[in-house]
PDB file of N, CA and C in Angstrom:
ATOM      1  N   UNK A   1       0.845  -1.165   0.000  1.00  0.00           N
ATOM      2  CA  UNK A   1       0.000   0.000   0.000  1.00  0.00           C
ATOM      3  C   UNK A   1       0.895   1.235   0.000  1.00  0.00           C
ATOM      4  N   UNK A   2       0.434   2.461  -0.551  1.00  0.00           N
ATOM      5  CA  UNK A   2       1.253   3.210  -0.980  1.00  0.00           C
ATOM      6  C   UNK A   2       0.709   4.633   0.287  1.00  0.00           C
ATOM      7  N   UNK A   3       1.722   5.296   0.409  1.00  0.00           N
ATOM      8  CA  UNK A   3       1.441   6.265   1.793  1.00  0.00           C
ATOM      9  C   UNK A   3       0.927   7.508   0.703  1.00  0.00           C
ATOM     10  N   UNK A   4      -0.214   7.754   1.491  1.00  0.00           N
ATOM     11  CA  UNK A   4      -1.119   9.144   0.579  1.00  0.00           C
ATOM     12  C   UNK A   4      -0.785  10.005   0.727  1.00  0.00           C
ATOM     13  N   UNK A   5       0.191  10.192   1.611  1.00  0.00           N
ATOM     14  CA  UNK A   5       0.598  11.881   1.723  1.00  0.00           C
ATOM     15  C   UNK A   5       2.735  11.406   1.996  1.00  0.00           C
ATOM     16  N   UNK A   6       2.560  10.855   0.671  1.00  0.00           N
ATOM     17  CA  UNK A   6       4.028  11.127   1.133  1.00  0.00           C
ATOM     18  C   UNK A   6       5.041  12.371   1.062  1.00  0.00           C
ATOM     19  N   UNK A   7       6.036  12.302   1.745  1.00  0.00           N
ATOM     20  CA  UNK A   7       7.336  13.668   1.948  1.00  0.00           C
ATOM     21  C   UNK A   7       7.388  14.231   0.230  1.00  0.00           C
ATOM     22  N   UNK A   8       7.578  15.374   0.258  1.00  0.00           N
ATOM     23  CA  UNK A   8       7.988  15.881  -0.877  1.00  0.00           C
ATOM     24  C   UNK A   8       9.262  15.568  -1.307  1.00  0.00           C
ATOM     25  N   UNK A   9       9.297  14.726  -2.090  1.00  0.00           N
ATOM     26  CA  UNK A   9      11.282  14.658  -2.583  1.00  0.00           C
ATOM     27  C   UNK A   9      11.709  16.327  -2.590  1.00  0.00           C
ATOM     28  N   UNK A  10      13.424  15.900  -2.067  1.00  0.00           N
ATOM     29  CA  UNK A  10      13.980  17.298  -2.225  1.00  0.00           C
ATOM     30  C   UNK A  10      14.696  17.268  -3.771  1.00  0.00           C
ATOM     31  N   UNK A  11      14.276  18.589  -4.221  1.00  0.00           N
ATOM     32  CA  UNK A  11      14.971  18.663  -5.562  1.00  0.00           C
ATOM     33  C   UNK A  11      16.058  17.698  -6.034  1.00  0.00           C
ATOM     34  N   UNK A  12      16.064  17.319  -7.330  1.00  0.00           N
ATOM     35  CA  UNK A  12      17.280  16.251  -7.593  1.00  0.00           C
ATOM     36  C   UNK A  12      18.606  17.651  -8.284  1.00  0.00           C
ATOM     37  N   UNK A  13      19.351  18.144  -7.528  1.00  0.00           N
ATOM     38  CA  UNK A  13      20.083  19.075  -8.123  1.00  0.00           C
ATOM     39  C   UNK A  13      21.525  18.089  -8.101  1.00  0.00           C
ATOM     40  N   UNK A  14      21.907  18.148  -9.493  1.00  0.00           N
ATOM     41  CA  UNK A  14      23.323  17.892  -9.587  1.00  0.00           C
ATOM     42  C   UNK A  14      24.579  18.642  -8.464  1.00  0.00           C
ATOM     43  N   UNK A  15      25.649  18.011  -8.400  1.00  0.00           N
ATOM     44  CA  UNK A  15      26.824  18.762  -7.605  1.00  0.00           C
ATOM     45  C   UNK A  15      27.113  19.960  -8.379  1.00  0.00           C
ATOM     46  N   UNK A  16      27.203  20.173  -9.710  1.00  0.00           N
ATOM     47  CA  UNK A  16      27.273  21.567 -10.590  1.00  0.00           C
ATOM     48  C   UNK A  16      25.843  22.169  -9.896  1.00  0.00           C
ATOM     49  N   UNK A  17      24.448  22.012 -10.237  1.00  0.00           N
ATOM     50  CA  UNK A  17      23.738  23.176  -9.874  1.00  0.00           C
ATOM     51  C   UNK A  17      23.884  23.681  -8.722  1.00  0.00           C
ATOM     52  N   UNK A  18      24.248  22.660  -7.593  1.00  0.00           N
ATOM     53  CA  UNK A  18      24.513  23.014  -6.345  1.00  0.00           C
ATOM     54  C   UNK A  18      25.346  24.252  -5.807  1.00  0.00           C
ATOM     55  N   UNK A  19      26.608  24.292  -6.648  1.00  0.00           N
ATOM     56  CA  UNK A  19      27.109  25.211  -6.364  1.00  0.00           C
ATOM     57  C   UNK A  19      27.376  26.124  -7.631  1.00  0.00           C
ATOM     58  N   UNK A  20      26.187  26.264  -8.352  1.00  0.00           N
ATOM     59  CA  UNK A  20      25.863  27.247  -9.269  1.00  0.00           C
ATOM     60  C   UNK A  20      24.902  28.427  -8.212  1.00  0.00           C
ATOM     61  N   UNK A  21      23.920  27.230  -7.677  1.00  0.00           N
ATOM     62  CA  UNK A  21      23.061  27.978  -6.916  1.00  0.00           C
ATOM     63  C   UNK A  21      23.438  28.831  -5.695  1.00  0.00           C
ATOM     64  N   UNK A  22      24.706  28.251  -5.195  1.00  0.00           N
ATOM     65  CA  UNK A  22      25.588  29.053  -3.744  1.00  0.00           C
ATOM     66  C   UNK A  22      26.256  29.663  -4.419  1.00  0.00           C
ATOM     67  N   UNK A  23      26.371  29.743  -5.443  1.00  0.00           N
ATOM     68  CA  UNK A  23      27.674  30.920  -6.291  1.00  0.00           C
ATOM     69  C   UNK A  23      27.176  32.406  -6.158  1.00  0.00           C
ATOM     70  N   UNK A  24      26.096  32.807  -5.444  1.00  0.00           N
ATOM     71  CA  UNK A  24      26.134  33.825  -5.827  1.00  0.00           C
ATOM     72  C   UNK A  24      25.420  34.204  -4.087  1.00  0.00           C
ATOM     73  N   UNK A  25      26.256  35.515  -3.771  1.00  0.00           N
ATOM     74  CA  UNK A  25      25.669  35.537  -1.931  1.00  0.00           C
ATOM     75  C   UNK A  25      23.551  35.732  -2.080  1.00  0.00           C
ATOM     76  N   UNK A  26      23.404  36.624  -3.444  1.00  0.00           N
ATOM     77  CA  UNK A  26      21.865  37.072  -3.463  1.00  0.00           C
ATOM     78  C   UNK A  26      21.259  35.910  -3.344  1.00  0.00           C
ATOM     79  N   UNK A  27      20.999  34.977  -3.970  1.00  0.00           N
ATOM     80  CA  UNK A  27      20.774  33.647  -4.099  1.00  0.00           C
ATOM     81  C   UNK A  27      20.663  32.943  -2.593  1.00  0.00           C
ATOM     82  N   UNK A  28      21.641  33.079  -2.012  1.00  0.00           N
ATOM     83  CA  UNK A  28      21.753  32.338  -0.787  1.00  0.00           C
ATOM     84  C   UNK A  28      21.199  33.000   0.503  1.00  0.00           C
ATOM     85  N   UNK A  29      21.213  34.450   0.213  1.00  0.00           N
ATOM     86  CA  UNK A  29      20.393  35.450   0.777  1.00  0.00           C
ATOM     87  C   UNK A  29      18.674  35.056   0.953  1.00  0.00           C
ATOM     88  N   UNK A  30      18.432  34.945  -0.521  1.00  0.00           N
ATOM     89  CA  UNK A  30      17.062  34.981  -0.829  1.00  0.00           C
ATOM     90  C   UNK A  30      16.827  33.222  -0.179  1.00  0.00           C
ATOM     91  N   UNK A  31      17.494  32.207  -0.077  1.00  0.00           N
ATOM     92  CA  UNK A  31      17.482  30.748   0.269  1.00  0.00           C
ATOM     93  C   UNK A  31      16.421  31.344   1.472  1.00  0.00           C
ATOM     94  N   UNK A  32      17.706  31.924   2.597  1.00  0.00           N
ATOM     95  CA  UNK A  32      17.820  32.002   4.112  1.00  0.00           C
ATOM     96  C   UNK A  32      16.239  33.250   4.721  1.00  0.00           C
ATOM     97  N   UNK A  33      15.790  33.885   3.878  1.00  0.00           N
ATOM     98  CA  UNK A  33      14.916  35.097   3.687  1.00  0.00           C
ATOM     99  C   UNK A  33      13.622  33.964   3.754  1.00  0.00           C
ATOM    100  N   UNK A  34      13.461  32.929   2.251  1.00  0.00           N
ATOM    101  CA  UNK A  34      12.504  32.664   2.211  1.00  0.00           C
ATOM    102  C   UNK A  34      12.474  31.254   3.374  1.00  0.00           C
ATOM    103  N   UNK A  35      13.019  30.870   3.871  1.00  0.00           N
ATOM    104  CA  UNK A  35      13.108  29.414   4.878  1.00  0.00           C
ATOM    105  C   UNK A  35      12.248  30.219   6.426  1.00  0.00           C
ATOM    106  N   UNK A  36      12.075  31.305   6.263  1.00  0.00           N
ATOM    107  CA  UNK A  36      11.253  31.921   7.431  1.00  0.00           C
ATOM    108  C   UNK A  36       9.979  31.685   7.293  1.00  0.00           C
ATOM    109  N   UNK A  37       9.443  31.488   5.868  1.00  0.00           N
ATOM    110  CA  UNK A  37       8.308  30.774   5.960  1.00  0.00           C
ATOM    111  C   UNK A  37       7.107  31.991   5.422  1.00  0.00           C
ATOM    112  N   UNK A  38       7.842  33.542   5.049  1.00  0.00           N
ATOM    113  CA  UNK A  38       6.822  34.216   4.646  1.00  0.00           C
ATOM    114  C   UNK A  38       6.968  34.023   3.256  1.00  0.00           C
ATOM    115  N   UNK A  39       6.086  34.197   2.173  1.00  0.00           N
ATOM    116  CA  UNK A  39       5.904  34.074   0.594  1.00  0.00           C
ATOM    117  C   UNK A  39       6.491  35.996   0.541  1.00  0.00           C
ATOM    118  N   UNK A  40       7.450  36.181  -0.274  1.00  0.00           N
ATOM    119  CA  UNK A  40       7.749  37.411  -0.324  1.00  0.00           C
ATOM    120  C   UNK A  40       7.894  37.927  -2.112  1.00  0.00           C
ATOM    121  N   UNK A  41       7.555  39.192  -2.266  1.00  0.00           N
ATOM    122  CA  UNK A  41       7.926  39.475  -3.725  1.00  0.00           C
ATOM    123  C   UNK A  41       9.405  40.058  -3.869  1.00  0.00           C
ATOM    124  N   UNK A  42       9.533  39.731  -5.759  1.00  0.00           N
ATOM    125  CA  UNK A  42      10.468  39.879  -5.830  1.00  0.00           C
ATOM    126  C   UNK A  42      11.489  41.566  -4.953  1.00  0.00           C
ATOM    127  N   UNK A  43      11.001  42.375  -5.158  1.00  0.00           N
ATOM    128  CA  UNK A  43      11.281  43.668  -4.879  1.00  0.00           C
ATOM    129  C   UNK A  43      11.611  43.572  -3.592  1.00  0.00           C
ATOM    130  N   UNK A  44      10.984  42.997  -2.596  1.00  0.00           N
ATOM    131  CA  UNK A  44      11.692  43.016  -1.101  1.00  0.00           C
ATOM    132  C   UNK A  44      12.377  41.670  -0.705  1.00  0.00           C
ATOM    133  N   UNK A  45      12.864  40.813  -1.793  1.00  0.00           N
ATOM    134  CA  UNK A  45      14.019  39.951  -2.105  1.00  0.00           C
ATOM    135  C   UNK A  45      15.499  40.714  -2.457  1.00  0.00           C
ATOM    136  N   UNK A  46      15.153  41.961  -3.376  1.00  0.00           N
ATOM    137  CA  UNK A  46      15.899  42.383  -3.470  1.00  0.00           C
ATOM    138  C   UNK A  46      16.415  43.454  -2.451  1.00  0.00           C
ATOM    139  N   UNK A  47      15.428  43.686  -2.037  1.00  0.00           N
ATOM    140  CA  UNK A  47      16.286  44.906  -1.225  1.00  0.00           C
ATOM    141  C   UNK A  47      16.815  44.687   0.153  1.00  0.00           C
ATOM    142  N   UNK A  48      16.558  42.971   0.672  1.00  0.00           N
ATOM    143  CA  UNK A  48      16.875  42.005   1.807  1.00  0.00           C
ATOM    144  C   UNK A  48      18.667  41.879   1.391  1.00  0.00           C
ATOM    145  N   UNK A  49      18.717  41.549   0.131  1.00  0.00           N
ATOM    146  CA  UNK A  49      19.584  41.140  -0.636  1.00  0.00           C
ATOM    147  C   UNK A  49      20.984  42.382  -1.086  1.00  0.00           C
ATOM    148  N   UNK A  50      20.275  43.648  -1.147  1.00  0.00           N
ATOM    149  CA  UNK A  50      21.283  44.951  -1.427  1.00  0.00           C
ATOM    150  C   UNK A  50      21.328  44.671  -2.861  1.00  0.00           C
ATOM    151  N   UNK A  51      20.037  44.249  -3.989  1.00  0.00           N
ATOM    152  CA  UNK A  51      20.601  43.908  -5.428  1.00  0.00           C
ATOM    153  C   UNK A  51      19.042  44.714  -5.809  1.00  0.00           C
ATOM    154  N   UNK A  52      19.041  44.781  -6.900  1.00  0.00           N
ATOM    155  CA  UNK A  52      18.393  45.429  -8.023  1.00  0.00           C
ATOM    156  C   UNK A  52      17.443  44.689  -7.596  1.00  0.00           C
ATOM    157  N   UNK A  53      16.051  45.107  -8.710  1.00  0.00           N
ATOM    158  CA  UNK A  53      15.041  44.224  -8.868  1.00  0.00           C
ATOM    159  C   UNK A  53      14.903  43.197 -10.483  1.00  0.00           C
ATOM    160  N   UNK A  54      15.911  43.700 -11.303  1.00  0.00           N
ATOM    161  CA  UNK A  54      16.348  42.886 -12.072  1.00  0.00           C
ATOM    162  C   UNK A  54      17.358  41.923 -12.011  1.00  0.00           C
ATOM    163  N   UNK A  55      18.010  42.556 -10.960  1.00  0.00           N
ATOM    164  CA  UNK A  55      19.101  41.432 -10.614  1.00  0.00           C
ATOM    165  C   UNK A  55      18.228  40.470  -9.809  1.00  0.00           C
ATOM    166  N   UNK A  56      17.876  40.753  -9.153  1.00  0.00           N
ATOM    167  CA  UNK A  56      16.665  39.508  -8.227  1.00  0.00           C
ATOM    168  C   UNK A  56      16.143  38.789  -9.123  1.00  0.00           C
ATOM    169  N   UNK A  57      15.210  39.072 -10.021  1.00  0.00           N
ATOM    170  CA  UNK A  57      14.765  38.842 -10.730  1.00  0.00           C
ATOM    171  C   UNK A  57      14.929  37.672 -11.161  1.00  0.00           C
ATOM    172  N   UNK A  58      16.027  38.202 -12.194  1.00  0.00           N
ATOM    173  CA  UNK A  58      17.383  37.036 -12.441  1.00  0.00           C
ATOM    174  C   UNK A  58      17.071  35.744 -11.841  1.00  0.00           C
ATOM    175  N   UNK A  59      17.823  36.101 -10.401  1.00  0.00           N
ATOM    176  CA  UNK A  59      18.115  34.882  -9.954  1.00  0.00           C
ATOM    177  C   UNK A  59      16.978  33.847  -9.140  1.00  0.00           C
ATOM    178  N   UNK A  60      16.222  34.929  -9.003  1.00  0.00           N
ATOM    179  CA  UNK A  60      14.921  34.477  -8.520  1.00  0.00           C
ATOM    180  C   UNK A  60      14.415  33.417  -9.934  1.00  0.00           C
ATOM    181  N   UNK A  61      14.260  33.662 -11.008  1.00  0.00           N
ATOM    182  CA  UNK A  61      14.531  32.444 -12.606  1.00  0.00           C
ATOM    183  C   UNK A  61      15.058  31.605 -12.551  1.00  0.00           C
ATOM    184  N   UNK A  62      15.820  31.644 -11.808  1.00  0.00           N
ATOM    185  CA  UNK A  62      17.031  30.943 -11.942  1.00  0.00           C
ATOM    186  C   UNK A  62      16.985  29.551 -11.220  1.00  0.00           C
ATOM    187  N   UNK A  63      16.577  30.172 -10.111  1.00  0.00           N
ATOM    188  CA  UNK A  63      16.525  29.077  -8.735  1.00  0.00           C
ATOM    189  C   UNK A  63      14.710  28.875  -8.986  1.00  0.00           C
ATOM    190  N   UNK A  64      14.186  29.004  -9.721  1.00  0.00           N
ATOM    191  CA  UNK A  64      12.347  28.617  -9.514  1.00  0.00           C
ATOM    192  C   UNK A  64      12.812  27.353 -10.810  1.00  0.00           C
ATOM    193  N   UNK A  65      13.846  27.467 -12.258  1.00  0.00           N
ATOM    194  CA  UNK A  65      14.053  26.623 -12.941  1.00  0.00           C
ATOM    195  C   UNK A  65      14.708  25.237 -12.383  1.00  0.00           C
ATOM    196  N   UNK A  66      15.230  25.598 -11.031  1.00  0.00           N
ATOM    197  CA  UNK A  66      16.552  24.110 -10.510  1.00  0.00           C
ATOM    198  C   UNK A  66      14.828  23.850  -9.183  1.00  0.00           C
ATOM    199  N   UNK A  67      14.050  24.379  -9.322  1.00  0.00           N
ATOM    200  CA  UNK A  67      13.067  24.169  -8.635  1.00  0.00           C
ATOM    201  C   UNK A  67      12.794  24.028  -7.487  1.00  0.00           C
ATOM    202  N   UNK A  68      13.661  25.079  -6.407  1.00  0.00           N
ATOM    203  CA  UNK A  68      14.131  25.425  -5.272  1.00  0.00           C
ATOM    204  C   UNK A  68      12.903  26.630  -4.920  1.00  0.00           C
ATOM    205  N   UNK A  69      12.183  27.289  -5.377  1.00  0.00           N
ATOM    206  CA  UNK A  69      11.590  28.152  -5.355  1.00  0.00           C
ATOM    207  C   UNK A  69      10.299  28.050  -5.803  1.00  0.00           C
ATOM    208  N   UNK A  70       8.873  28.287  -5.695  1.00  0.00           N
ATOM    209  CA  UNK A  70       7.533  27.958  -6.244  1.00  0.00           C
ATOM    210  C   UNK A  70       7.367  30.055  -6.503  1.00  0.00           C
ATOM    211  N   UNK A  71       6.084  29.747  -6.930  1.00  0.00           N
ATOM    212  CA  UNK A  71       5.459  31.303  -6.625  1.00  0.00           C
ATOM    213  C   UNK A  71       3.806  31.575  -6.481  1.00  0.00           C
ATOM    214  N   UNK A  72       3.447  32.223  -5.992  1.00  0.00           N
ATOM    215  CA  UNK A  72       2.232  32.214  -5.117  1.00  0.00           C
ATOM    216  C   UNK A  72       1.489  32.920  -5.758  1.00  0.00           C
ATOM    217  N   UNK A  73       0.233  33.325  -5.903  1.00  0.00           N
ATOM    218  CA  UNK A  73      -0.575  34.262  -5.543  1.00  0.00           C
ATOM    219  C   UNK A  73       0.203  35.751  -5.900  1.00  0.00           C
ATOM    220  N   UNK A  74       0.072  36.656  -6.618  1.00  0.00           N
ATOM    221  CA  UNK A  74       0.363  37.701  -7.111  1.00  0.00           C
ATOM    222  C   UNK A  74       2.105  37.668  -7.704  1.00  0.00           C
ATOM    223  N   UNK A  75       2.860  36.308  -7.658  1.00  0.00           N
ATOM    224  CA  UNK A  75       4.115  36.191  -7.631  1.00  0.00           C
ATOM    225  C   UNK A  75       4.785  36.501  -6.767  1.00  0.00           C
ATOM    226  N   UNK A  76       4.521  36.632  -5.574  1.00  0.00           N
ATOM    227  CA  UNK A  76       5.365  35.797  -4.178  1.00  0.00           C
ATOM    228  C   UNK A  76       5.986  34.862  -4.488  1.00  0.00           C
ATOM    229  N   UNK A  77       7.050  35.011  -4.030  1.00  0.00           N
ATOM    230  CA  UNK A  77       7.970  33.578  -3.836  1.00  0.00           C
ATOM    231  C   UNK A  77       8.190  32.969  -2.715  1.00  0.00           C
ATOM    232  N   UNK A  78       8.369  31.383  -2.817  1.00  0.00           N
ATOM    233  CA  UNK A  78       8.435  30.962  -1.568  1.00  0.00           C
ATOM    234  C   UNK A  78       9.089  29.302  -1.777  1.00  0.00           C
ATOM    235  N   UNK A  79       9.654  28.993  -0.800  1.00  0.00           N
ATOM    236  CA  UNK A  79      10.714  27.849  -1.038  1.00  0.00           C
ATOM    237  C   UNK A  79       9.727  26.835  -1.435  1.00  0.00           C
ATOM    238  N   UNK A  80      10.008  25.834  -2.290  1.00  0.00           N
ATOM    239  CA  UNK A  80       9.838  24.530  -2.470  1.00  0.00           C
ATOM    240  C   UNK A  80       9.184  23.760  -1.196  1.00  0.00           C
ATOM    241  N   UNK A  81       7.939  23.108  -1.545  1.00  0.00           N
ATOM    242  CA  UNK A  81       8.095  22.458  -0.129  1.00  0.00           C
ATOM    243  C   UNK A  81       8.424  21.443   0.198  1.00  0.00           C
ATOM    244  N   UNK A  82       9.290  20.674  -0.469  1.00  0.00           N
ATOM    245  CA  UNK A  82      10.398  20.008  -0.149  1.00  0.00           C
ATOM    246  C   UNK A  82      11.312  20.615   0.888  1.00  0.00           C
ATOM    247  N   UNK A  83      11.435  21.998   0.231  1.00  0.00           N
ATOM    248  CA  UNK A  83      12.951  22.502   1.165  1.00  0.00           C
ATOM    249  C   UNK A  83      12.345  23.125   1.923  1.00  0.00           C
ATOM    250  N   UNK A  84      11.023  23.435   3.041  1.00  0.00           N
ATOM    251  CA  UNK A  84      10.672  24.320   3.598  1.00  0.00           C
ATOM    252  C   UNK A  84      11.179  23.951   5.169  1.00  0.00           C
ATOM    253  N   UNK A  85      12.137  24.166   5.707  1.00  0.00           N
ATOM    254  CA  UNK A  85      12.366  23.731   7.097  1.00  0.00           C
ATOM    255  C   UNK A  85      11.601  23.940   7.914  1.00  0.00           C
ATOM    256  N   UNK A  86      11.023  23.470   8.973  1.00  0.00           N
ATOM    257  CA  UNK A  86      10.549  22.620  10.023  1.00  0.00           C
ATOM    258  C   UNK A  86      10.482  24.108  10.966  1.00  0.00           C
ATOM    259  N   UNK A  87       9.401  24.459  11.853  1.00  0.00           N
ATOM    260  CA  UNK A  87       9.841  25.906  12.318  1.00  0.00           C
ATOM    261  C   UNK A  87      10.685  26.173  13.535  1.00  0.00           C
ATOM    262  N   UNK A  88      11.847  26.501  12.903  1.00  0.00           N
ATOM    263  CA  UNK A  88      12.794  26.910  14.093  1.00  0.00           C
ATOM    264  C   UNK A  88      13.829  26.144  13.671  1.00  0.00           C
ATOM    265  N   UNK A  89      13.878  24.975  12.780  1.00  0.00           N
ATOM    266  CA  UNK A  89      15.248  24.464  11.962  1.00  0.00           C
ATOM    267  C   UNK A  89      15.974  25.706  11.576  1.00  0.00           C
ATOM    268  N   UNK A  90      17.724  24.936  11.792  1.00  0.00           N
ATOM    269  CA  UNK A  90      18.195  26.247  11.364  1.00  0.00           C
ATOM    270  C   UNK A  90      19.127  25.709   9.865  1.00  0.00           C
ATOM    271  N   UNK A  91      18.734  25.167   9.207  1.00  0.00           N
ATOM    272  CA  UNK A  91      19.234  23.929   8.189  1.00  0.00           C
ATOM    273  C   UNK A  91      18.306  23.780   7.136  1.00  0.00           C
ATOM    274  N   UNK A  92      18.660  24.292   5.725  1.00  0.00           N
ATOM    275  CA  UNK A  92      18.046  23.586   4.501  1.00  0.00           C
ATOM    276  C   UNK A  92      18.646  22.173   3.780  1.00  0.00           C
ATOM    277  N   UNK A  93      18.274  21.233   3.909  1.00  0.00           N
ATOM    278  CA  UNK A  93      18.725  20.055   2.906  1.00  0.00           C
ATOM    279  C   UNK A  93      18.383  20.053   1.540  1.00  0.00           C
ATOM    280  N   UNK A  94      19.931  20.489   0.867  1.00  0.00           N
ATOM    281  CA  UNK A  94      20.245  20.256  -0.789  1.00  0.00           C
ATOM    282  C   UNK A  94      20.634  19.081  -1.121  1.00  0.00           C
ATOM    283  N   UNK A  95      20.601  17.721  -0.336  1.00  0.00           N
ATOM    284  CA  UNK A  95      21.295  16.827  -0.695  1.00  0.00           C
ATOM    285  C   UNK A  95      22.661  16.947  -0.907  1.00  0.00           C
ATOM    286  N   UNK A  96      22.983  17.171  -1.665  1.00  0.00           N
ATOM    287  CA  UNK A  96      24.449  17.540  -1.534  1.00  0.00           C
ATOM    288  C   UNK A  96      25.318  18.699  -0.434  1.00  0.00           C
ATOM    289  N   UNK A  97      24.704  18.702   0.299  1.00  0.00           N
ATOM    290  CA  UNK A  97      24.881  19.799   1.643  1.00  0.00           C
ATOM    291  C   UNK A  97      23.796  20.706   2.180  1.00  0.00           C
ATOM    292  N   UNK A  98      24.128  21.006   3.268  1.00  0.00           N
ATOM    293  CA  UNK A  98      23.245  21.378   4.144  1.00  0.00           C
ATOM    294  C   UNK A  98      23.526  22.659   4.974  1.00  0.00           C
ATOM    295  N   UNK A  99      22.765  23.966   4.316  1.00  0.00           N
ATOM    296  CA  UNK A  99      22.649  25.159   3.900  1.00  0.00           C
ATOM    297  C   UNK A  99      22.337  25.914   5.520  1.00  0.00           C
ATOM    298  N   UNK A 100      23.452  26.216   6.294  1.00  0.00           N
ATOM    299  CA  UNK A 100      22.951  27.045   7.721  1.00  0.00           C
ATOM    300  C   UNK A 100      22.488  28.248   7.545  1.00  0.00           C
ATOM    301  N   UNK A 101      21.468  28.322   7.831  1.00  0.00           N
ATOM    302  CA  UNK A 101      20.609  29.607   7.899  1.00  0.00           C
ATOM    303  C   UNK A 101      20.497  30.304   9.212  1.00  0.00           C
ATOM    304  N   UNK A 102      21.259  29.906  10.123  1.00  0.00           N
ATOM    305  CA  UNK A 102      22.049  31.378  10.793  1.00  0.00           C
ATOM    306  C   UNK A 102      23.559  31.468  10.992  1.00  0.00           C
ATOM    307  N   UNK A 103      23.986  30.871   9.496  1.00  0.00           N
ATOM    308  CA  UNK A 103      25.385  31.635   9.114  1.00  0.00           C
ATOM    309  C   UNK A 103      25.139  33.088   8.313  1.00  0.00           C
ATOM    310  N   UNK A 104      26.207  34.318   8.931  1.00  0.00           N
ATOM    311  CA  UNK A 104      26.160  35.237   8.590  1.00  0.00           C
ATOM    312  C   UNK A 104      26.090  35.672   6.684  1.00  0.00           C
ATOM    313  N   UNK A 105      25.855  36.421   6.504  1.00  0.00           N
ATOM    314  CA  UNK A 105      25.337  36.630   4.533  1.00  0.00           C
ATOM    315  C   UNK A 105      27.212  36.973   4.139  1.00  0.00           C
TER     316      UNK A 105
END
């Protein structure tokens, strides 16, 4: 018998996307921003971040394509819920490592 509500697999990201996706601090910014659990738009991604709203933008594409990111209701963004940590975890699991979210930006 098959479980009806099973776990969300966590993204299948290669060791390259992995650290395509940490290559950049905005990116890892926006990880640690959205793991709080609010759905946020792009514009106050960016300005969490100290980057444009095209530069957000960007990468906000970027990371919704490696499928780390969903989007909501007026285009809010908000983590995968695969990757949505547990409340008060201080840890995202990429499979290939495990993302502290109260290490400094």
């Amino acid at each position: 018998m098959s479980d009806p509500n099973p776990a969300p697999a966590i993204p299948a990201l290669s060791l390259k996307q992995t650290a395509q996706l940490l290559s950049d601090q905005a990116r890892w910014i926006a990880l640690r921003e959205l793991a709080k659990g609010e759905a946020l738009p792009v514009q106050e991604l960016a300005a969490r971040a100290g980057r444009s709203r095209e530069a957000m933008s960007k990468h906000m594409i970027f990371m919704r394509r490696l499928g780390m990111v969903v989007t909501s209701y007026g285009g809010h963004y908000k983590l995968a819920p695969a990757l949505r940590p547990a409340p008060g975890a201080t840890t995202i699991d990429l499979g290939h490592g495990l993302i502290r979210l109260d290490a400094p930006a």
